[in-house]
Protein backbone atom coordinates (compact mmCIF):
# COMPACT_ATOMS: atom_id res chain seq x y z
CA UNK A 1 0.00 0.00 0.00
CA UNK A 2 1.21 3.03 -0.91
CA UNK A 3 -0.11 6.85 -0.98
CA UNK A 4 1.16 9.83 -3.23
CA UNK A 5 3.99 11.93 -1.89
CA UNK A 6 3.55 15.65 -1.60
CA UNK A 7 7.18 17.50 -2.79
CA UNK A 8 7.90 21.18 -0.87
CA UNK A 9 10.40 22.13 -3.46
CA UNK A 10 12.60 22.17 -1.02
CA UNK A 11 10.29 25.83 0.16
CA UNK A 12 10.66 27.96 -2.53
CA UNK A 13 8.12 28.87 -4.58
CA UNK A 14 8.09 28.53 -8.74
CA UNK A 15 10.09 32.17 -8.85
CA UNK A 16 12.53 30.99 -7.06
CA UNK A 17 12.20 32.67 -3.82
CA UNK A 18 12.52 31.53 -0.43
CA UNK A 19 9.35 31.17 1.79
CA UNK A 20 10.19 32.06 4.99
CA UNK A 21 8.02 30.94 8.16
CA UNK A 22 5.65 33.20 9.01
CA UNK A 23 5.63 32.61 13.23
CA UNK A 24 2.82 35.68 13.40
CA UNK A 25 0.91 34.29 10.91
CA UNK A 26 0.69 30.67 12.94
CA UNK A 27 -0.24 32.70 15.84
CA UNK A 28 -3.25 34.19 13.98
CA UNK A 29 -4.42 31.73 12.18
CA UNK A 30 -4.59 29.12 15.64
CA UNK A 31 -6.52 32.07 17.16
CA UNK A 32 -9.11 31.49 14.20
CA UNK A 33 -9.00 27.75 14.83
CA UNK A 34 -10.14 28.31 18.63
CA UNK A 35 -12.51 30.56 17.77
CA UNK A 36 -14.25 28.27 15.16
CA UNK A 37 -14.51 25.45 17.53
CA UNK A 38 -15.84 27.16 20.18
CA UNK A 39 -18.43 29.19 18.07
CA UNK A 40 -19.75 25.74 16.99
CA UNK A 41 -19.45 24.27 20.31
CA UNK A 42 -23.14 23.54 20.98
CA UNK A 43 -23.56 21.97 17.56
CA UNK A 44 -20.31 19.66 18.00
CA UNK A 45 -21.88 18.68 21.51
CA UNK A 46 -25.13 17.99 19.92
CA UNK A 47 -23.63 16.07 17.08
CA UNK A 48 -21.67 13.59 19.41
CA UNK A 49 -24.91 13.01 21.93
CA UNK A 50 -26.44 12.14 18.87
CA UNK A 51 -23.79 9.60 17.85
CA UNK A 52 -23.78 8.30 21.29
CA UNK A 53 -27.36 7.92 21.73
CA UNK A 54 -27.52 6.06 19.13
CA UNK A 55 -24.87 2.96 18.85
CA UNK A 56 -23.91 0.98 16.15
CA UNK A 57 -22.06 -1.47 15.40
CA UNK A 58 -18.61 -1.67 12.80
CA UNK A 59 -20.30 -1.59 9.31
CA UNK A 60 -23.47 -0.55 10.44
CA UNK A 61 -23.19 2.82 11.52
CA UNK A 62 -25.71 4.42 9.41
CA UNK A 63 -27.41 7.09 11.51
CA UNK A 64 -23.63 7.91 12.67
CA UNK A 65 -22.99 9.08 8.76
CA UNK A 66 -26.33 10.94 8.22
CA UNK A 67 -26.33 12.93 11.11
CA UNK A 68 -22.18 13.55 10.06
CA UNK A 69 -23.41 14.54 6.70
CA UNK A 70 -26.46 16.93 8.47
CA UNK A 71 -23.60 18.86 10.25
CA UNK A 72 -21.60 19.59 6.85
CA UNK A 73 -25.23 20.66 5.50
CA UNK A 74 -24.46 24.03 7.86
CA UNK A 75 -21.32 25.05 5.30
CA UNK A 76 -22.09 24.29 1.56
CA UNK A 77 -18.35 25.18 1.45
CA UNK A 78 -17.79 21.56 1.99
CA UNK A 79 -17.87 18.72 -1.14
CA UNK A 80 -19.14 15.55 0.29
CA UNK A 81 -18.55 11.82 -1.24
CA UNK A 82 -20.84 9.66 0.09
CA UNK A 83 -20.56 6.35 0.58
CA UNK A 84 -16.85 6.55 0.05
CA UNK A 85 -15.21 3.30 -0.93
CA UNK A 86 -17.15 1.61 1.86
CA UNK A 87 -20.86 1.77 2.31
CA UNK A 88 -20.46 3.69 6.19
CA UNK A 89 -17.35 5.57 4.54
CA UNK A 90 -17.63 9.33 3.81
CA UNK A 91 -15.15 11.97 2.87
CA UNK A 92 -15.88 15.86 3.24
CA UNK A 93 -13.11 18.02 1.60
CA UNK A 94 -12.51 22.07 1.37
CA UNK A 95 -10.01 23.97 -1.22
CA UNK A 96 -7.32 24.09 -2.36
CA UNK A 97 -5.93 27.47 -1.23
CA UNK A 98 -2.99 29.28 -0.63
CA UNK A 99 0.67 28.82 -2.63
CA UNK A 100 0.47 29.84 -6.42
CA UNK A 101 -2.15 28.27 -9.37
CA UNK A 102 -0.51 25.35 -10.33
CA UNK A 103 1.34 24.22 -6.98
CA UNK A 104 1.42 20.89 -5.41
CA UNK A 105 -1.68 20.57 -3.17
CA UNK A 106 -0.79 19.31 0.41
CA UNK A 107 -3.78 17.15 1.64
CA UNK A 108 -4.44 17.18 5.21
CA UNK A 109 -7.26 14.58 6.83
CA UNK A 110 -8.61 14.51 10.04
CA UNK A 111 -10.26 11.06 10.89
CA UNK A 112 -13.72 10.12 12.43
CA UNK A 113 -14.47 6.88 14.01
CA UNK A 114 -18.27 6.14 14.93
CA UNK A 115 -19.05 2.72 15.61
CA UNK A 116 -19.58 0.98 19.06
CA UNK A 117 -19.54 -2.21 20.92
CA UNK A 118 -21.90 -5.14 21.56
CA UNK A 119 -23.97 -4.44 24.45
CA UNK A 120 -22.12 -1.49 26.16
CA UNK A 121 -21.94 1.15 23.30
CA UNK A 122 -19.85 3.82 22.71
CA UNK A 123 -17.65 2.66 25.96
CA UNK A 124 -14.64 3.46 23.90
CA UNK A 125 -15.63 6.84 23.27
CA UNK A 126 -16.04 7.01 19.52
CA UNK A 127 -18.71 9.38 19.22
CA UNK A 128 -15.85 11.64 20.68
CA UNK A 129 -13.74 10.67 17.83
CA UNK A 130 -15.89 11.83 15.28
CA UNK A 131 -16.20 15.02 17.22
CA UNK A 132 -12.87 15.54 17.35
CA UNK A 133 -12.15 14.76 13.56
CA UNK A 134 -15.10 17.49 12.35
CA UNK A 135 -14.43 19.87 14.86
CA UNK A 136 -10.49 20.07 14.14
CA UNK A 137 -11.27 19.95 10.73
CA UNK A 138 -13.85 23.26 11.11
CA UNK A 139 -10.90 24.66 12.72
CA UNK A 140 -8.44 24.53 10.22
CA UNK A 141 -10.46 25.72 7.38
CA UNK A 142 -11.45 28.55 9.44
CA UNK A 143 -7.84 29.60 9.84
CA UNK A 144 -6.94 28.90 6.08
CA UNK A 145 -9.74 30.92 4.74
CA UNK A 146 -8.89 33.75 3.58
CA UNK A 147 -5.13 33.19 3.97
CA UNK A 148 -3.39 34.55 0.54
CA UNK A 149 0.07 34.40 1.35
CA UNK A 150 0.31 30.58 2.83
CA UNK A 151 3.70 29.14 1.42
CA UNK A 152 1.53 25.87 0.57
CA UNK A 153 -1.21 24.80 -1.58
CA UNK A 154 -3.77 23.51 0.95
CA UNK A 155 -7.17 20.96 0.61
CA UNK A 156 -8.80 20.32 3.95
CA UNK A 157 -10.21 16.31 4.10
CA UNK A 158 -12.44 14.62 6.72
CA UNK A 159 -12.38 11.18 6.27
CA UNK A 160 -15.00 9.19 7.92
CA UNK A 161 -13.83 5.48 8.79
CA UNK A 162 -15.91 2.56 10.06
CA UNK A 163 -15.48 -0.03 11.87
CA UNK A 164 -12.47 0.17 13.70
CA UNK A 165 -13.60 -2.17 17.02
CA UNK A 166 -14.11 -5.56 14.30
CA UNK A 167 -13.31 -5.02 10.96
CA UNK A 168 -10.24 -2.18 10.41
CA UNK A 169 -11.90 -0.12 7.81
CA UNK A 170 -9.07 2.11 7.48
CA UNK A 171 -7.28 -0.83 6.00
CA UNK A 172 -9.99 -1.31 3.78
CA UNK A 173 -9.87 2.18 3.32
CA UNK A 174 -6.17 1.71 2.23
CA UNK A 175 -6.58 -0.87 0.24
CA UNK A 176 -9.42 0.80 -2.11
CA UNK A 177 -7.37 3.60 -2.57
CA UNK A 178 -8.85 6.23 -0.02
CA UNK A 179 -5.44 7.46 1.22
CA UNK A 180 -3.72 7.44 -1.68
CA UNK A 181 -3.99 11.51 -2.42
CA UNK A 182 -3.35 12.16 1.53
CA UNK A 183 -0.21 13.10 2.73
CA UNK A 184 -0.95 14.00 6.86
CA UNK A 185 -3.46 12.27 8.55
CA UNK A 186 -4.55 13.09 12.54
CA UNK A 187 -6.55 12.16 14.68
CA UNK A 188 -7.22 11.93 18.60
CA UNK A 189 -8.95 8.88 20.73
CA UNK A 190 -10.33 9.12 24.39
CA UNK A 191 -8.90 7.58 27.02
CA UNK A 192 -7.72 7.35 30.70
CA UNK A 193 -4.70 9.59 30.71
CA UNK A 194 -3.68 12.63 28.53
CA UNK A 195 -0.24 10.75 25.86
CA UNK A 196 1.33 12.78 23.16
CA UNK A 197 0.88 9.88 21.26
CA UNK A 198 -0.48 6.18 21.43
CA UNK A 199 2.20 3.78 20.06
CA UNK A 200 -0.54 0.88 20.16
CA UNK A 201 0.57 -3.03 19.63
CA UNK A 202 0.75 -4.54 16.05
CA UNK A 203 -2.34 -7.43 16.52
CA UNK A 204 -3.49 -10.63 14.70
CA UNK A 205 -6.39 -12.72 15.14
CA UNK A 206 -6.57 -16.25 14.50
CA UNK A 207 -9.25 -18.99 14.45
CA UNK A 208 -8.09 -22.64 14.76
CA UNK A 209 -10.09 -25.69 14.10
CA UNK A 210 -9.12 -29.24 14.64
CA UNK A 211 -11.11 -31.88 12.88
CA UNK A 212 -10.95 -35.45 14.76
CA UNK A 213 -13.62 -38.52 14.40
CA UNK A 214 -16.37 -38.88 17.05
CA UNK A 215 -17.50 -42.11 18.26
CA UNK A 216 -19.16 -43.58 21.91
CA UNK A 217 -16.97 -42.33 24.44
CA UNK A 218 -17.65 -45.05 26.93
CA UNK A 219 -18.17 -48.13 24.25
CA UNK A 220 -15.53 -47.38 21.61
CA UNK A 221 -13.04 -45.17 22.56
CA UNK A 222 -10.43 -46.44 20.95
CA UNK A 223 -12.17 -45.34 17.73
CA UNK A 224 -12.53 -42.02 18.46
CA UNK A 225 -9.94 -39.11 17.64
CA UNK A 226 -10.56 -36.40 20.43
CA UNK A 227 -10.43 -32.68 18.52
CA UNK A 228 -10.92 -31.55 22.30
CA UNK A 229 -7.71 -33.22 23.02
CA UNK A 230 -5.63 -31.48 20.30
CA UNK A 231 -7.31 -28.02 21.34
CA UNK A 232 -6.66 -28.71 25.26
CA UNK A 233 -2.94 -29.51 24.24
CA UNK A 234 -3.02 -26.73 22.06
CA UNK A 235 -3.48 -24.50 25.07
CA UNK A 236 -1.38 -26.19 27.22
CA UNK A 237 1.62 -25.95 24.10
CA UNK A 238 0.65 -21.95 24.28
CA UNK A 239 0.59 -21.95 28.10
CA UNK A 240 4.36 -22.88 27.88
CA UNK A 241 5.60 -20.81 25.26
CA UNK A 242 4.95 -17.32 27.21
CA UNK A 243 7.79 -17.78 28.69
CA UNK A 244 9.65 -17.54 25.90
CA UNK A 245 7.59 -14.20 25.04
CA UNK A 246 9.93 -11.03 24.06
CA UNK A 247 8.92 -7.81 26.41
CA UNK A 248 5.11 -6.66 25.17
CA UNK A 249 4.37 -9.80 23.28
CA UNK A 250 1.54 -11.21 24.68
CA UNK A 251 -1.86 -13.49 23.37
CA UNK A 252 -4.87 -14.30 25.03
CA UNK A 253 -7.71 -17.19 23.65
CA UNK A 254 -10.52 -19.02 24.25
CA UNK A 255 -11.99 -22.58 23.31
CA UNK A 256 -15.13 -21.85 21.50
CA UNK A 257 -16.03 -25.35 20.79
CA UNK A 258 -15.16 -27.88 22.74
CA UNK A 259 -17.59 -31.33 21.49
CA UNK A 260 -21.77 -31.45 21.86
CA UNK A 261 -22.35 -34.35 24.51
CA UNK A 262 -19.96 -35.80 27.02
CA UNK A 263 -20.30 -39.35 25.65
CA UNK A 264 -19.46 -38.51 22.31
CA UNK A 265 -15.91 -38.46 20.87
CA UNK A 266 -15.45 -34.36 20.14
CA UNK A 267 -15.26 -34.74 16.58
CA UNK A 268 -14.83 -30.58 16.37
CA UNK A 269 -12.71 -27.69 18.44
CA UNK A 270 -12.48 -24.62 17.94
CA UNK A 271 -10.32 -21.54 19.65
CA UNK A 272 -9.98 -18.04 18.75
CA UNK A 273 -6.51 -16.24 19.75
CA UNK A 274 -5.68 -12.91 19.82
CA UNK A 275 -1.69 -12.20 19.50
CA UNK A 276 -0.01 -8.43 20.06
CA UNK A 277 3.49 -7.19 19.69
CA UNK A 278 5.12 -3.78 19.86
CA UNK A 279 5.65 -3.76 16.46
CA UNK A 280 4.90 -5.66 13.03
CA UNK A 281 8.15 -7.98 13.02
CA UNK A 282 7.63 -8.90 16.23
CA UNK A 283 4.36 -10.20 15.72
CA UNK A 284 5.51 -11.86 12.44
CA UNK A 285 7.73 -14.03 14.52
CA UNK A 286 5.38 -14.62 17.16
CA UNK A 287 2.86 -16.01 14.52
CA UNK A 288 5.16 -18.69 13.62
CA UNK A 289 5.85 -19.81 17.14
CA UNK A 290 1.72 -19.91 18.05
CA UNK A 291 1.13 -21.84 14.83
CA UNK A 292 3.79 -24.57 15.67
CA UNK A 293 1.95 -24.76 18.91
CA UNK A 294 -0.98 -25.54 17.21
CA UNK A 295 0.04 -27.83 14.59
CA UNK A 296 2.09 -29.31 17.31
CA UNK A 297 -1.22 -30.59 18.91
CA UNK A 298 -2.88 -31.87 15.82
CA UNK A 299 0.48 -34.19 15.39
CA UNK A 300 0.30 -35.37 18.79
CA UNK A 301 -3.80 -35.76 18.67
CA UNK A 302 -4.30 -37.25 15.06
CA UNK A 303 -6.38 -34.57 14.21
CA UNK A 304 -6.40 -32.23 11.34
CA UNK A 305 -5.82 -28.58 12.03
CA UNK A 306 -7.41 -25.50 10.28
CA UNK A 307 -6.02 -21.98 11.09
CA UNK A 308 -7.15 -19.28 9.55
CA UNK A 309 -7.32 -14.91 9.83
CA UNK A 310 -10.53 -13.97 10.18
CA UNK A 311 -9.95 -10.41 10.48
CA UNK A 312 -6.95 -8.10 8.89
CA UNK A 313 -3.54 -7.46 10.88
CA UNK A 314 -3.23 -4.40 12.99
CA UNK A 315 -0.24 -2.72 12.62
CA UNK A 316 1.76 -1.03 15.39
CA UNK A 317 1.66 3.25 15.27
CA UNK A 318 5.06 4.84 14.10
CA UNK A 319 5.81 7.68 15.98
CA UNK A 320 6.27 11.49 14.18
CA UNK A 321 8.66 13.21 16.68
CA UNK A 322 8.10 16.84 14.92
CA UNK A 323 4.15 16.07 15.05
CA UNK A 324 4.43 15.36 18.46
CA UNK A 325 6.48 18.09 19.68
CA UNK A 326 4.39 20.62 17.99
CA UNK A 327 1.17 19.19 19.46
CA UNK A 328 2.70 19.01 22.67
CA UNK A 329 3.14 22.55 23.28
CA UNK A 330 -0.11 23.29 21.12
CA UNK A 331 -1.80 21.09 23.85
CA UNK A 332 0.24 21.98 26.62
CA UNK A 333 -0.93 25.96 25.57
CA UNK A 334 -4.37 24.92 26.30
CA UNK A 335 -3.90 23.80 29.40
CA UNK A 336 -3.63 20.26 28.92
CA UNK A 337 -0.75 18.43 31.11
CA UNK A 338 1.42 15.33 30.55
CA UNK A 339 2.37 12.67 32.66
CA UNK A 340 6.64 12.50 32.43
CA UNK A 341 6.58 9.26 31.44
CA UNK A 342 4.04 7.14 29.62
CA UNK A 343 3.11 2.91 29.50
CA UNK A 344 2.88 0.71 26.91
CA UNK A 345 -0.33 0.82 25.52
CA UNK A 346 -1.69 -2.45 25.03
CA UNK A 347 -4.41 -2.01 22.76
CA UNK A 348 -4.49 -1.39 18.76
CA UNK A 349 -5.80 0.20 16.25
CA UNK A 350 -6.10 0.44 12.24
CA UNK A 351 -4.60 3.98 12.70
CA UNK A 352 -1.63 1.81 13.23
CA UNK A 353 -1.70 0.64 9.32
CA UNK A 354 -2.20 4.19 8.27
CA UNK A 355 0.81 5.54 9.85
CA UNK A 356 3.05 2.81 8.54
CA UNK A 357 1.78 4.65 4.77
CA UNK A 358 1.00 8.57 5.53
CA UNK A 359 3.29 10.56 8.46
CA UNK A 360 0.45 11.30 11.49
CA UNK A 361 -0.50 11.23 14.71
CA UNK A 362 -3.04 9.96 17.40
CA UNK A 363 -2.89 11.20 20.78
CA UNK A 364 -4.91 9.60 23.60
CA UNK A 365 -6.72 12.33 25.59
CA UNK A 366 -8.64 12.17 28.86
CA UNK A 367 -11.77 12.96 29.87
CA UNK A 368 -11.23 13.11 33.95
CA UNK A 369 -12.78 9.59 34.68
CA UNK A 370 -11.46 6.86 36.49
CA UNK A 371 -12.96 4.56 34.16
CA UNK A 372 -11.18 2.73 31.99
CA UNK A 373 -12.33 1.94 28.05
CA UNK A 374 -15.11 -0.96 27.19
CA UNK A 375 -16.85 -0.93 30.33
CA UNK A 376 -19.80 0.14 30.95
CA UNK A 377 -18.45 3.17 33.38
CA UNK A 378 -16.42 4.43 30.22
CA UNK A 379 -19.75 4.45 27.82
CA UNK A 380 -21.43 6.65 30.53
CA UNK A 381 -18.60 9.32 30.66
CA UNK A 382 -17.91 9.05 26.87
CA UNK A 383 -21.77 10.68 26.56
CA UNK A 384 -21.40 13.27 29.54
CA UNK A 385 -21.29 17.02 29.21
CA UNK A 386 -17.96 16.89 31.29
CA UNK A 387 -16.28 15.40 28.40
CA UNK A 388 -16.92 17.94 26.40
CA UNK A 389 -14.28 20.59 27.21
CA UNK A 390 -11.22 17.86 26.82
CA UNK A 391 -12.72 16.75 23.33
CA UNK A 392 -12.59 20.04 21.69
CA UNK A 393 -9.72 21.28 23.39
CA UNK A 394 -7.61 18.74 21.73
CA UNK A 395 -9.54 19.05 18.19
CA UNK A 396 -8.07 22.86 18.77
CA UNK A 397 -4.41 21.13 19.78
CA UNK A 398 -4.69 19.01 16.31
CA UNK A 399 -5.55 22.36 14.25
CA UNK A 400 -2.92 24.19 15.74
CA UNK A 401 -0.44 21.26 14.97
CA UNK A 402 -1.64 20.98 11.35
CA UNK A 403 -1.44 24.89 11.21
CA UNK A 404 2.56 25.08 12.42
CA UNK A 405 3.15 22.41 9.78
CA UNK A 406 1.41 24.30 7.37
CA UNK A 407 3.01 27.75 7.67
CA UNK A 408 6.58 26.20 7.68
CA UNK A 409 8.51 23.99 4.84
CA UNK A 410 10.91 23.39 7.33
CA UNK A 411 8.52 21.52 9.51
CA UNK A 412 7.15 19.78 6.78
CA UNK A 413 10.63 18.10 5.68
CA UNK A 414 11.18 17.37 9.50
CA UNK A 415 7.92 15.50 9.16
CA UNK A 416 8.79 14.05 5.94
CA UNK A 417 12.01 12.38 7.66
CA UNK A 418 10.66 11.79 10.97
CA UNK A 419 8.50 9.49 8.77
CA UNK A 420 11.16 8.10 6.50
CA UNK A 421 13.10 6.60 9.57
CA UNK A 422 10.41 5.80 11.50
CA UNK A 423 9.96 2.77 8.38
CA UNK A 424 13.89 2.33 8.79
CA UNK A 425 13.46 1.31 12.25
CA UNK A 426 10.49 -1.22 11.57
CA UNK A 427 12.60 -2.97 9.41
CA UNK A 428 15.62 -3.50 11.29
């Protein structure tokens, strides 16, 4: 997968002249993304009750996307594609403007997320997502509008992605081609604590079925071949190998299927396995050591084994070290504060497979509860009016980041090679 690269021309324009940073400029136009975002504050609150009053589920989220496309309705400014490449997909773009006819454009997206869980809804906060993504958005096009003497060609995109919790739509986004004119990509997910950025784990799912031969437990055992036996050994195999486990590898399963009666033979087992790693590689190799486990069983058993990938590969985040610093103290000017020292965060996301393509970032913001995400406690502070100063505060911070980048070439080619060496580093 890849995605079309935006050239600076090294910051000069197509006479030749240096474009120098404009620092005032930055100032002014962040001013105009605050006051955007807080003049639409009551319609971004509405829009995310809305979202959270309503659940859905990954590839289902169909009121999510109307009432999305109801709040672009308010600026006709905005071109709207929808569906998108995926039938809950939607993209909303704005310009070009700035630079001189006939410049590169830079593309800069903002994502949305909008679909919930089974049974506890949005307890991962993903109405806030999509408020984040419009609201930053808002806030950039009201600072670029207007703007005449921006040393880049500018198109504002919000890109609306489903299904994150089951299916990964951005990689099915990236796959049909929906990235492939972007060239920075943000976004901002709720959480516990306030992190510059959420590295995430690189994740694989696997479903394993062993096939044996049922017979009367009690009468004829001895014709029998136990697919219960090859999955118990199976977890017993896995149970063993964590101690071979590198530092943040880790899996967790269950036995689905174990047989239908206890004097019957299991003639069918079933488990489903989740595996995580810090980053890509690592859960390459851990792959192959979980699927000797598992073949290892069906040897021992007599039984045959099926393993399969129901769902698509999660990659790990890369980290932007010039995107982070700038949202740092863009955040940190809002009044947001950072622990000194962050955890691994266990979790992942498709954002991760997105970053590995297009330099970005996704910080993890809090919205003062104890709770922690998918729970039930979580779902009820995700729709409170407390979380609504922390969600648009850092929709400002991600403006204000994109608007730094935007005024400065420099910061752009720091981005650029933050990026390249970031990749460097997954593959050694």
């Amino acid at each position: 997968m890849r995605t079309a690269m935006w050239n600076d021309h090294h910051g000069q324009s197509h006479s030749g002249k240096r474009v120098s940073d404009n620092m005032e400029q930055a100032q002014q136009m962040k001013k105009s993304v605050q006051s955007c975002i807080d003049r639409h504050k009551d319609e971004l609150h509405s829009l995310s009750q809305d979202i959270w009053a309503h659940p859905e589920l990954a590839g289902k989220e169909n009121y999510a996307v109307e009432r999305l496309l109801q709040f672009f309705h308010l600026d006709p400014a905005w071109s709207i594609q929808s569906p998108y490449k995926m039938p809950t997909a939607f993209r909303a773009s704005w310009g070009p403007v700035g630079g001189s006819e006939g410049d590169p454009v830079l593309n800069v997206a903002f994502l949305c997320e909008y679909d919930a869980l089974p049974d506890i809804g949005h307890a991962c906060g993903h109405n806030l997502i999509a408020e984040v993504g419009v609201a930053a958005g808002w806030g950039l096009k009201a600072a670029l509008e207007g703007q005449t003497e921006l040393p880049l060609r500018v198109k504002v995109i919000i890109l609306g992605t489903p299904s994150e919790e089951e299916y990964g739509g951005k990689i099915e986004l990236l796959n049909a081609g929906a990235f492939a004119d972007i060239h920075l990509v943000f976004m901002a997910h709720p959480g516990v604590h306030d992190w510059v950025s959420m590295r995430g784990r690189a994740r694989t799912s696997m479903l394993v079925k062993y096939h044996g031969k049922a017979s009367h437990a009690a009468a004829l055992p001895w014709m029998g071949v136990s697919s219960l036996d090859a999955a118990v050994q199976a977890y017993s195999n896995l149970a063993m190998l964590r101690s071979q486990l590198k530092p943040g590898c880790a899996f967790e399963g269950i036995i689905k299927h174990g047989g239908v009666k206890s004097n019957i033979t299991p003639s069918y087992s079933e488990l489903q396995y989740c595996l995580r790693a810090p980053m890509l590689k690592d859960a390459v190799e851990l792959r192959a050591k979980v699927e000797a486990c598992f073949k290892a069983a069906a040897m021992a058993t007599g039984c045959q084994v099926e393993i399969t990938y129901p769902e698509h590969t999660y990659w790990n985040i890369m980290p932007n070290a010039t995107l982070e610093k700038l949202f740092e103290v863009n955040a940190k000017a809002l009044g947001v504060e950072f622990p000194e020292s962050t955890t691994d965060y266990a979790a992942a996301t498709d954002f991760g497979n997105v970053s590995h393509v297009i330099p970005g970032i996704h910080p993890i913001f809090s919205i003062q509860t104890n709770a922690f995400n998918h729970t039930e406690a979580y779902a009820k502070a995700a729709g409170s009016e407390e979380a609504q100063m922390y969600t648009l505060r850092v929709a400002k911070a991600l403006a204000m980041t994109a608007v730094d980048v935007l005024c400065s070439p420099h910061l752009l080619r720091q981005v650029k090679d933050d990026f390249a060496q970031a990749k460097l580093k997954q593959e050694i």
